[in-house]
PDB file of N, CA and C in Angstrom:
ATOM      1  N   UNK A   1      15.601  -9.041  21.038  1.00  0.00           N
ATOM      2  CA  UNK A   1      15.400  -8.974  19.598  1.00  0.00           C
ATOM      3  C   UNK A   1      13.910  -8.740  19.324  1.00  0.00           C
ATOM      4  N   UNK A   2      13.709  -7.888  18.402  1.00  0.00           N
ATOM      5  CA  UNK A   2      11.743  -7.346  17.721  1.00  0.00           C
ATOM      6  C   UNK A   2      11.548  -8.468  17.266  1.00  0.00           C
ATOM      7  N   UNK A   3      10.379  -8.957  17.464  1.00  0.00           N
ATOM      8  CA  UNK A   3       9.360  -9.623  15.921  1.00  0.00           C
ATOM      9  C   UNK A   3       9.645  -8.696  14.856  1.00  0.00           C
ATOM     10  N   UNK A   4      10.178 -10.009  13.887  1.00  0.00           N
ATOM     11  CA  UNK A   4       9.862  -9.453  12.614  1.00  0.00           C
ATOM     12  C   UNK A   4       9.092  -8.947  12.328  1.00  0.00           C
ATOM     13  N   UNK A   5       8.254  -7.586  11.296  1.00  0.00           N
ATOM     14  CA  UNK A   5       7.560  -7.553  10.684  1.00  0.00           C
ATOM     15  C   UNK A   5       6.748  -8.409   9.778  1.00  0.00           C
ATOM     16  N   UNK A   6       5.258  -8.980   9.224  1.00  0.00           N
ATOM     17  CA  UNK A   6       5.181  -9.740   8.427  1.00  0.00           C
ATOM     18  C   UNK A   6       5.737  -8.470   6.985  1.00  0.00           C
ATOM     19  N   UNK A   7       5.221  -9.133   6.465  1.00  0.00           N
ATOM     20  CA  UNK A   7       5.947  -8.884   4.649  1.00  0.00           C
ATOM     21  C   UNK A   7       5.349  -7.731   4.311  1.00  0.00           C
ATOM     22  N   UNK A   8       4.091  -7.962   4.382  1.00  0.00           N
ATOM     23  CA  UNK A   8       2.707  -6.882   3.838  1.00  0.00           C
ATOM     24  C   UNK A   8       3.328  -5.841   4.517  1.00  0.00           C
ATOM     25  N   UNK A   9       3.461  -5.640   5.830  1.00  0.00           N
ATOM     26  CA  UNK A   9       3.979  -4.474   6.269  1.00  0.00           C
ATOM     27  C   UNK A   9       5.003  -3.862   6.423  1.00  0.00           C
ATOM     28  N   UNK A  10       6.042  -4.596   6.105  1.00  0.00           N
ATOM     29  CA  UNK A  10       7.353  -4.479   6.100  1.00  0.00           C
ATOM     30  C   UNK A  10       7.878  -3.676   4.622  1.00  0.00           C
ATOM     31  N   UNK A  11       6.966  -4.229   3.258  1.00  0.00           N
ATOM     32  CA  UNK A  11       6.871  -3.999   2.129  1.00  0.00           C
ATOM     33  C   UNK A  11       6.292  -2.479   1.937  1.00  0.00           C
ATOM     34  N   UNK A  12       4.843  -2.613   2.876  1.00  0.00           N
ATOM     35  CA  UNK A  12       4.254  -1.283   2.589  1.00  0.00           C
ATOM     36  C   UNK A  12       4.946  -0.295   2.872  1.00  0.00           C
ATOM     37  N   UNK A  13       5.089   0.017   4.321  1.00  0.00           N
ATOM     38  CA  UNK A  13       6.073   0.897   4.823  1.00  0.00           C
ATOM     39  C   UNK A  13       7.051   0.995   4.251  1.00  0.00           C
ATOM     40  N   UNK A  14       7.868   0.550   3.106  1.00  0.00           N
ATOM     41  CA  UNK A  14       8.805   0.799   2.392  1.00  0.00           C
ATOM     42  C   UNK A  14       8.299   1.678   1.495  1.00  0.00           C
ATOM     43  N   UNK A  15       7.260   1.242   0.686  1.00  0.00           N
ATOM     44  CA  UNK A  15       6.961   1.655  -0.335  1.00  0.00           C
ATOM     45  C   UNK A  15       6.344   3.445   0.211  1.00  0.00           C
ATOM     46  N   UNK A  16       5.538   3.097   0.928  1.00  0.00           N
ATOM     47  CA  UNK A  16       5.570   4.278   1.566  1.00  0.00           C
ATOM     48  C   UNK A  16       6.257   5.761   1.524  1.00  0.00           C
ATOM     49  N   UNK A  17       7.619   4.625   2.605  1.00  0.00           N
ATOM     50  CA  UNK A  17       8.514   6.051   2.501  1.00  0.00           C
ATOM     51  C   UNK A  17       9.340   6.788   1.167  1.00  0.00           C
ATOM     52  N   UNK A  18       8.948   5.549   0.114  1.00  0.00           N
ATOM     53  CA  UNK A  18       9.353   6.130  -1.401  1.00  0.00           C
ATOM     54  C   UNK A  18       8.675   6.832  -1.627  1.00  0.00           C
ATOM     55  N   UNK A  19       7.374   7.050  -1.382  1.00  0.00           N
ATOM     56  CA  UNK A  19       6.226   8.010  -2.127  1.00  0.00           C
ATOM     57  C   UNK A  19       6.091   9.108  -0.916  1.00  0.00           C
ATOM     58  N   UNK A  20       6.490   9.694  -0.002  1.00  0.00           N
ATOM     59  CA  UNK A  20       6.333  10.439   0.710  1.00  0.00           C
ATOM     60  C   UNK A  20       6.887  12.013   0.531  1.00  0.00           C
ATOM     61  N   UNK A  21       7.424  11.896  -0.646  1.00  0.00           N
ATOM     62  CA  UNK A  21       7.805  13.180  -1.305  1.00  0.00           C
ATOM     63  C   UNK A  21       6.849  13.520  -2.067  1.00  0.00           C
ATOM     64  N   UNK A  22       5.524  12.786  -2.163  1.00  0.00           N
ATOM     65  CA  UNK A  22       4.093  13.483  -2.847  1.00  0.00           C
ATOM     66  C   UNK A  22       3.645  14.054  -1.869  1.00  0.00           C
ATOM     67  N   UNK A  23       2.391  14.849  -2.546  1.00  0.00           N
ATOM     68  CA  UNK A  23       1.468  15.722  -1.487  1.00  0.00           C
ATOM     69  C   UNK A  23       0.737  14.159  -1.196  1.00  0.00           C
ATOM     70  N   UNK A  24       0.332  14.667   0.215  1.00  0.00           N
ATOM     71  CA  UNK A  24      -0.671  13.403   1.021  1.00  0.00           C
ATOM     72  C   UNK A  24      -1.412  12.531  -0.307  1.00  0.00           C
ATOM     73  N   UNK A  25      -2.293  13.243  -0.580  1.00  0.00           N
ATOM     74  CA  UNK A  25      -3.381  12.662  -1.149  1.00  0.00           C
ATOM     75  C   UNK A  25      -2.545  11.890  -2.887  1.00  0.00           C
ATOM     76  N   UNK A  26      -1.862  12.363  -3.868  1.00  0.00           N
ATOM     77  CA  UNK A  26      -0.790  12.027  -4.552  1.00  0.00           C
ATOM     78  C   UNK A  26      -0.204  10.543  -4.257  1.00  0.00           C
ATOM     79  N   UNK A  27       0.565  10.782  -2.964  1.00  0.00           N
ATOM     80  CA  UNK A  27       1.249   9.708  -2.218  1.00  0.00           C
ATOM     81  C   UNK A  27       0.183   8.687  -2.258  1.00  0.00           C
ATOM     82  N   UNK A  28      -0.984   8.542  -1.817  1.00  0.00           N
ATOM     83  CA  UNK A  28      -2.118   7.941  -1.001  1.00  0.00           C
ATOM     84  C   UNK A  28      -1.945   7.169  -2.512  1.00  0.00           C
ATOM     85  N   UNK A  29      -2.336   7.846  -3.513  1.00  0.00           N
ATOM     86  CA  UNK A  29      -2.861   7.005  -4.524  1.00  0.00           C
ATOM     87  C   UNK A  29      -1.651   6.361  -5.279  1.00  0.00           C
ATOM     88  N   UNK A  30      -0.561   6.673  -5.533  1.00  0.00           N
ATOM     89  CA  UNK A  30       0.604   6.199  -5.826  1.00  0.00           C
ATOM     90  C   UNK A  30       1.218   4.643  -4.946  1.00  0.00           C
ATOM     91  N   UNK A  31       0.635   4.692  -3.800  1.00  0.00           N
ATOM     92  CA  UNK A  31       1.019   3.688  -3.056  1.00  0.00           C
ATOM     93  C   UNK A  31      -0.142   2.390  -2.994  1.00  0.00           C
ATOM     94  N   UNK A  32      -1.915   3.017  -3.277  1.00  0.00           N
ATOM     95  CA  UNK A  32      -2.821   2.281  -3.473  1.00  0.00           C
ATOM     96  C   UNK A  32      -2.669   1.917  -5.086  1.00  0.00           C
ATOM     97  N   UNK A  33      -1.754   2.168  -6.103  1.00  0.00           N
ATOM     98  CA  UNK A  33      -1.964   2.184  -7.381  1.00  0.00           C
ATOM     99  C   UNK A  33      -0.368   0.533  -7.316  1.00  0.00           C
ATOM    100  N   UNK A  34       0.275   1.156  -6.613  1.00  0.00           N
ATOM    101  CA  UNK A  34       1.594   0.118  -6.638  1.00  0.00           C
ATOM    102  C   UNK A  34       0.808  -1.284  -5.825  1.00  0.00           C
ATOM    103  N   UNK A  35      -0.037  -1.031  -4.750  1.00  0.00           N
ATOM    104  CA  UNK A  35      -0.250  -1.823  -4.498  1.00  0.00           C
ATOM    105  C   UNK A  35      -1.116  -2.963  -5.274  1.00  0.00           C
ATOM    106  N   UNK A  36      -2.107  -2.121  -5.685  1.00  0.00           N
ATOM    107  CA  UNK A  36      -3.141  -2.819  -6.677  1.00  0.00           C
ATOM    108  C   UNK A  36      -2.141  -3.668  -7.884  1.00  0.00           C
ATOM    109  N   UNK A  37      -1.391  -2.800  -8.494  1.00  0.00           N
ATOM    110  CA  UNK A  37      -0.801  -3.175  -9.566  1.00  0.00           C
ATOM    111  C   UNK A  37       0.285  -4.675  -9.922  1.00  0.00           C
ATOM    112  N   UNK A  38       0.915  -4.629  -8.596  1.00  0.00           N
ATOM    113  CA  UNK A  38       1.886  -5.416  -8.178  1.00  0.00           C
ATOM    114  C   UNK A  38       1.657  -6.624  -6.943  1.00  0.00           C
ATOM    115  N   UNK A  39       0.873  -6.521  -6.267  1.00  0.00           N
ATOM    116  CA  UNK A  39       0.619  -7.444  -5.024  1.00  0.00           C
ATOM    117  C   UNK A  39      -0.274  -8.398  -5.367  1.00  0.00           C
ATOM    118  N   UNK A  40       0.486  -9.564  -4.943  1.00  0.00           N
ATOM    119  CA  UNK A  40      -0.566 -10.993  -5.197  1.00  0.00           C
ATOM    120  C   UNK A  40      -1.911 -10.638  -4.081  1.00  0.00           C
ATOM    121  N   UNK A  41      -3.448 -10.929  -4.492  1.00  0.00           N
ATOM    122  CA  UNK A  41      -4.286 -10.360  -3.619  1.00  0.00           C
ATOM    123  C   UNK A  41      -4.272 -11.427  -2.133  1.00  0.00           C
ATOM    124  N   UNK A  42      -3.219 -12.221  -1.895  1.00  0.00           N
ATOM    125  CA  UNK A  42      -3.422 -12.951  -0.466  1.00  0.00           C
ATOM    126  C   UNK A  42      -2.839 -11.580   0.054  1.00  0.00           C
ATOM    127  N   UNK A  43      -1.405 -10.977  -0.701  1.00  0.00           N
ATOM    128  CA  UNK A  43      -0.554  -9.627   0.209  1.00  0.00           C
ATOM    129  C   UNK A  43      -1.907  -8.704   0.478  1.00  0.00           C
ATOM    130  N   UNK A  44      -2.546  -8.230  -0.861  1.00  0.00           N
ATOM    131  CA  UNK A  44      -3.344  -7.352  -0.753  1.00  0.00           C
ATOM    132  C   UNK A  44      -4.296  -7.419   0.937  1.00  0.00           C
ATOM    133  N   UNK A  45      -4.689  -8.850   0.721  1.00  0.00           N
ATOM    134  CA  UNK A  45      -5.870  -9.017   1.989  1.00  0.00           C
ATOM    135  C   UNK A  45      -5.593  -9.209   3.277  1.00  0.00           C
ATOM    136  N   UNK A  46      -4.081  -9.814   3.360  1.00  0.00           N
ATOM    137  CA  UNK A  46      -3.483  -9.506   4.500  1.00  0.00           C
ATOM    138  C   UNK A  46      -3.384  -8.045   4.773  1.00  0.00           C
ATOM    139  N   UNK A  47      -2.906  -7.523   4.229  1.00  0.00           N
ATOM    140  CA  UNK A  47      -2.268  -5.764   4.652  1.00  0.00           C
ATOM    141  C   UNK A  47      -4.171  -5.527   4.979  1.00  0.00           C
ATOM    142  N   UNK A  48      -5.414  -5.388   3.983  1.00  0.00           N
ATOM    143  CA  UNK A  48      -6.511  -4.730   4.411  1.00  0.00           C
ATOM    144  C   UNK A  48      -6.685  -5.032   5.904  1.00  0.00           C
ATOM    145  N   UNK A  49      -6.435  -6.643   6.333  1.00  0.00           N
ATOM    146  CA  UNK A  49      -7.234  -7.035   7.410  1.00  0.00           C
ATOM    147  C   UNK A  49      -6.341  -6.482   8.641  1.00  0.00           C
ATOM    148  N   UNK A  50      -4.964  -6.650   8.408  1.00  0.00           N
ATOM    149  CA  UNK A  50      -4.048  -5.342   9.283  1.00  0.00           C
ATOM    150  C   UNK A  50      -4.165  -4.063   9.681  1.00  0.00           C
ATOM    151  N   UNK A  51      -5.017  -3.093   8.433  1.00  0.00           N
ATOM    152  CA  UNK A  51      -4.922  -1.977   8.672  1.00  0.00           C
ATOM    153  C   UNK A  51      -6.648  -2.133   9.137  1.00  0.00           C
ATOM    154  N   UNK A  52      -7.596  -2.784   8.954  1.00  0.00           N
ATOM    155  CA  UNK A  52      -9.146  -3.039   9.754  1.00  0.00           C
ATOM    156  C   UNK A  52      -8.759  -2.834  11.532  1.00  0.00           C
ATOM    157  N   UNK A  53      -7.991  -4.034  12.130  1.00  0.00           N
ATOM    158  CA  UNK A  53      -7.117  -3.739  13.363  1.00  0.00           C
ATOM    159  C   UNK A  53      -6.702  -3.040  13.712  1.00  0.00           C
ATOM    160  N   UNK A  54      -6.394  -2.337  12.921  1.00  0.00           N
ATOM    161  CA  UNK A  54      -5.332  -1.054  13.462  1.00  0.00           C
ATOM    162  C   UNK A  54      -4.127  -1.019  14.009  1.00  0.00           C
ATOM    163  N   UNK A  55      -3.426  -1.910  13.294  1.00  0.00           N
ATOM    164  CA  UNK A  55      -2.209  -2.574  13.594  1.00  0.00           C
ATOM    165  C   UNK A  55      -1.100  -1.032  13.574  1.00  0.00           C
ATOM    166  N   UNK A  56      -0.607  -0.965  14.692  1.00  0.00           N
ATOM    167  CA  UNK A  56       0.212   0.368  15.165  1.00  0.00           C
ATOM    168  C   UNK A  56       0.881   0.267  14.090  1.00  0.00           C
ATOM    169  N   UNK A  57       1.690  -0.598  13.805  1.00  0.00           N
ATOM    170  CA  UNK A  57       2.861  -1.184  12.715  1.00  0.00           C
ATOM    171  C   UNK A  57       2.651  -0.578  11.462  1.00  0.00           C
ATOM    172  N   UNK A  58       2.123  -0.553  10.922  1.00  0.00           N
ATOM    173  CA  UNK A  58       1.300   0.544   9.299  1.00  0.00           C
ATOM    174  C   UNK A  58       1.339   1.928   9.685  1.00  0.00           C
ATOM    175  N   UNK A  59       2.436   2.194   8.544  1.00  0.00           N
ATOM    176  CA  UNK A  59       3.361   3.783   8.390  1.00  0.00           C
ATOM    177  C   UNK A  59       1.649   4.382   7.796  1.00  0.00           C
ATOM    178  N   UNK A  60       1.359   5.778   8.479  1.00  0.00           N
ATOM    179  CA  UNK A  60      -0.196   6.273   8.350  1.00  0.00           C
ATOM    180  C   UNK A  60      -0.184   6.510   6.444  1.00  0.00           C
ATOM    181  N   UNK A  61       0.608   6.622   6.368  1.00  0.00           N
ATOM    182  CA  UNK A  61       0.207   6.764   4.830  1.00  0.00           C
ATOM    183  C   UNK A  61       0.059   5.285   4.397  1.00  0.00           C
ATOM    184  N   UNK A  62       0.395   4.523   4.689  1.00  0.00           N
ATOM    185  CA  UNK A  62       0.020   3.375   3.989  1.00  0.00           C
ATOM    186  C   UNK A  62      -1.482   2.694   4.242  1.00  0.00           C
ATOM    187  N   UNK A  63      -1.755   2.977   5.716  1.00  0.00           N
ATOM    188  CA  UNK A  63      -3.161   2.655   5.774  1.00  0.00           C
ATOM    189  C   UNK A  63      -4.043   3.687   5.309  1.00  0.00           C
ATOM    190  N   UNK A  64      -3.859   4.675   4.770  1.00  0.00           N
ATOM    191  CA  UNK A  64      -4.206   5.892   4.011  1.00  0.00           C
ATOM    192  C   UNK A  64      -4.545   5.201   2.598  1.00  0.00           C
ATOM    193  N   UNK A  65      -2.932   4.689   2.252  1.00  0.00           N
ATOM    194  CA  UNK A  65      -3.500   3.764   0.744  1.00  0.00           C
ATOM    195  C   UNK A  65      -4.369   2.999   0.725  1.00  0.00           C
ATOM    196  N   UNK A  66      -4.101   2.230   1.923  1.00  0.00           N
ATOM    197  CA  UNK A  66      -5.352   1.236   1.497  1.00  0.00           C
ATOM    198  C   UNK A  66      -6.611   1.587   1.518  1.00  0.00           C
ATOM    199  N   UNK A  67      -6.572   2.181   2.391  1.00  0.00           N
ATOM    200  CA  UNK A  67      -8.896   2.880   2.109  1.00  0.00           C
ATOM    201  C   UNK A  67      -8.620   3.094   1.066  1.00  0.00           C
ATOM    202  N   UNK A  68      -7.543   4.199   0.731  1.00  0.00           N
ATOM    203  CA  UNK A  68      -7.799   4.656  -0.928  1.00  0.00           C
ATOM    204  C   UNK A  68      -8.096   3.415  -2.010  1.00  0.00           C
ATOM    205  N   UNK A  69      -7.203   2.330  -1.567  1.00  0.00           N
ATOM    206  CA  UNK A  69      -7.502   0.944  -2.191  1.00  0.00           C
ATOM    207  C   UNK A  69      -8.766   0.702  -2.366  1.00  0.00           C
ATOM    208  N   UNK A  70      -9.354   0.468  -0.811  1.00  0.00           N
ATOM    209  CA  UNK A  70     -10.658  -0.245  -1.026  1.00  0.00           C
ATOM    210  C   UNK A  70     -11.273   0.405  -2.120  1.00  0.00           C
ATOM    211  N   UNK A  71     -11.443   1.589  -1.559  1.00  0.00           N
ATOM    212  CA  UNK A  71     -12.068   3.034  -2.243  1.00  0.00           C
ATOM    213  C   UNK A  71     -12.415   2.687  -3.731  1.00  0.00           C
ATOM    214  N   UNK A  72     -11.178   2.246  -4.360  1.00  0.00           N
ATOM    215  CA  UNK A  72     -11.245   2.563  -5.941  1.00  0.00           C
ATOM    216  C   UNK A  72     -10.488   3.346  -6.598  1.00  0.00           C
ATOM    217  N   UNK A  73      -9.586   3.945  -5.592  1.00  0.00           N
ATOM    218  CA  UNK A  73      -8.870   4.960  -5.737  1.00  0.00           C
ATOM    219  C   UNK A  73      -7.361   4.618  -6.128  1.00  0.00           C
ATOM    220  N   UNK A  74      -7.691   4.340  -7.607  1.00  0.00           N
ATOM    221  CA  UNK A  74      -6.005   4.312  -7.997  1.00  0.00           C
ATOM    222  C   UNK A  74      -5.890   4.809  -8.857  1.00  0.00           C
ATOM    223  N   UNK A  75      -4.410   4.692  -9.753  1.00  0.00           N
ATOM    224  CA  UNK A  75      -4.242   5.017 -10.743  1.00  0.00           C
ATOM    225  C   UNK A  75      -4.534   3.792 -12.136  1.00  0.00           C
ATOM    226  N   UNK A  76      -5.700   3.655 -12.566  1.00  0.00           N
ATOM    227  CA  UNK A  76      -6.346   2.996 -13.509  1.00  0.00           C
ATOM    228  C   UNK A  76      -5.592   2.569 -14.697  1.00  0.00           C
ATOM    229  N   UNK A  77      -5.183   3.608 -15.185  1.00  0.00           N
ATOM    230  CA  UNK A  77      -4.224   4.061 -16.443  1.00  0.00           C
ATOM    231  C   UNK A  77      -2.464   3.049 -16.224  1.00  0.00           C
ATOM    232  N   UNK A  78      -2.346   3.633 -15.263  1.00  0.00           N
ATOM    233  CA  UNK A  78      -1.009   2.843 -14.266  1.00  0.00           C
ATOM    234  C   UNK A  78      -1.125   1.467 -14.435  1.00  0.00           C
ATOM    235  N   UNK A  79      -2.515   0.789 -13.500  1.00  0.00           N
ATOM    236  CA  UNK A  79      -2.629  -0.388 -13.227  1.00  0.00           C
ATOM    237  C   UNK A  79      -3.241  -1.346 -14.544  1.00  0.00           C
ATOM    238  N   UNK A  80      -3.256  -0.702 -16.066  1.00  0.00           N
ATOM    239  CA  UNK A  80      -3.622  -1.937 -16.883  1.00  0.00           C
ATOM    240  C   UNK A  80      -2.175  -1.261 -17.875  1.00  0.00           C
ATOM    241  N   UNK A  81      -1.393  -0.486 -17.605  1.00  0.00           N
ATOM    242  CA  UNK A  81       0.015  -0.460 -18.059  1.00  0.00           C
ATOM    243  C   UNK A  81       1.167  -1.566 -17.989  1.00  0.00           C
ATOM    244  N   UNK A  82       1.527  -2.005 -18.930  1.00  0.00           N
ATOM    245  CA  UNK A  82       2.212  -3.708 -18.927  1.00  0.00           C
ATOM    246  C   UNK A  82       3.536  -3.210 -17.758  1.00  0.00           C
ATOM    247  N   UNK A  83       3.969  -3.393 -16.674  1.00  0.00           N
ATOM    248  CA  UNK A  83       5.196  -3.189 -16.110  1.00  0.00           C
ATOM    249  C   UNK A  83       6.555  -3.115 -16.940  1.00  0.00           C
ATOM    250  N   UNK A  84       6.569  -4.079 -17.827  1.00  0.00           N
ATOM    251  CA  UNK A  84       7.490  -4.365 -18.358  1.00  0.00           C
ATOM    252  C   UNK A  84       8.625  -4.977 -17.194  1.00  0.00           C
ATOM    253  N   UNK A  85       8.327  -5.315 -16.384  1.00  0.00           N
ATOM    254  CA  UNK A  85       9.376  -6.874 -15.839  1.00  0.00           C
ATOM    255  C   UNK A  85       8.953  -8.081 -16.755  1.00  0.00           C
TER     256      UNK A  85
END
């Protein structure tokens, strides 16, 4: 039987493969914009310090998001938009 995935990555890589019908860079920020928007920042800082490692486990677009994360690189507009949950 695998180790589980933790959450952060199990989550990202999901989210991921939802946004992978964008062009790279599109995707990148769509997935750094969900993340910002929605993730309590312990998820947030777990997943950064994962993808610092280079944890094999992180689908490349998702550690793609996150630089874009660090970066600054989201969707702004998106992330002070009320979700409505």
């Amino acid at each position: 039987m695998s180790e589980a995935l933790p959450p952060e990555i199990r989550m990202g890589n999901d989210i991921a493969r939802a946004m992978r019908h964008l062009a790279p860079d599109e995707a990148a920020t769509a997935v750094a914009t969900h993340v910002k928007k929605f993730w309590d920042p312990r998820m947030r800082k777990a997943l950064t310090e994962r993808v610092r490692e280079g944890d094999p486990r992180i689908d490349p677009l998702l550690a793609a998001a996150t630089v874009s994360y660090l970066g600054g690189h989201v969707d702004r507009a998106e992330v002070a938009e009320p979700s409505g949950g």
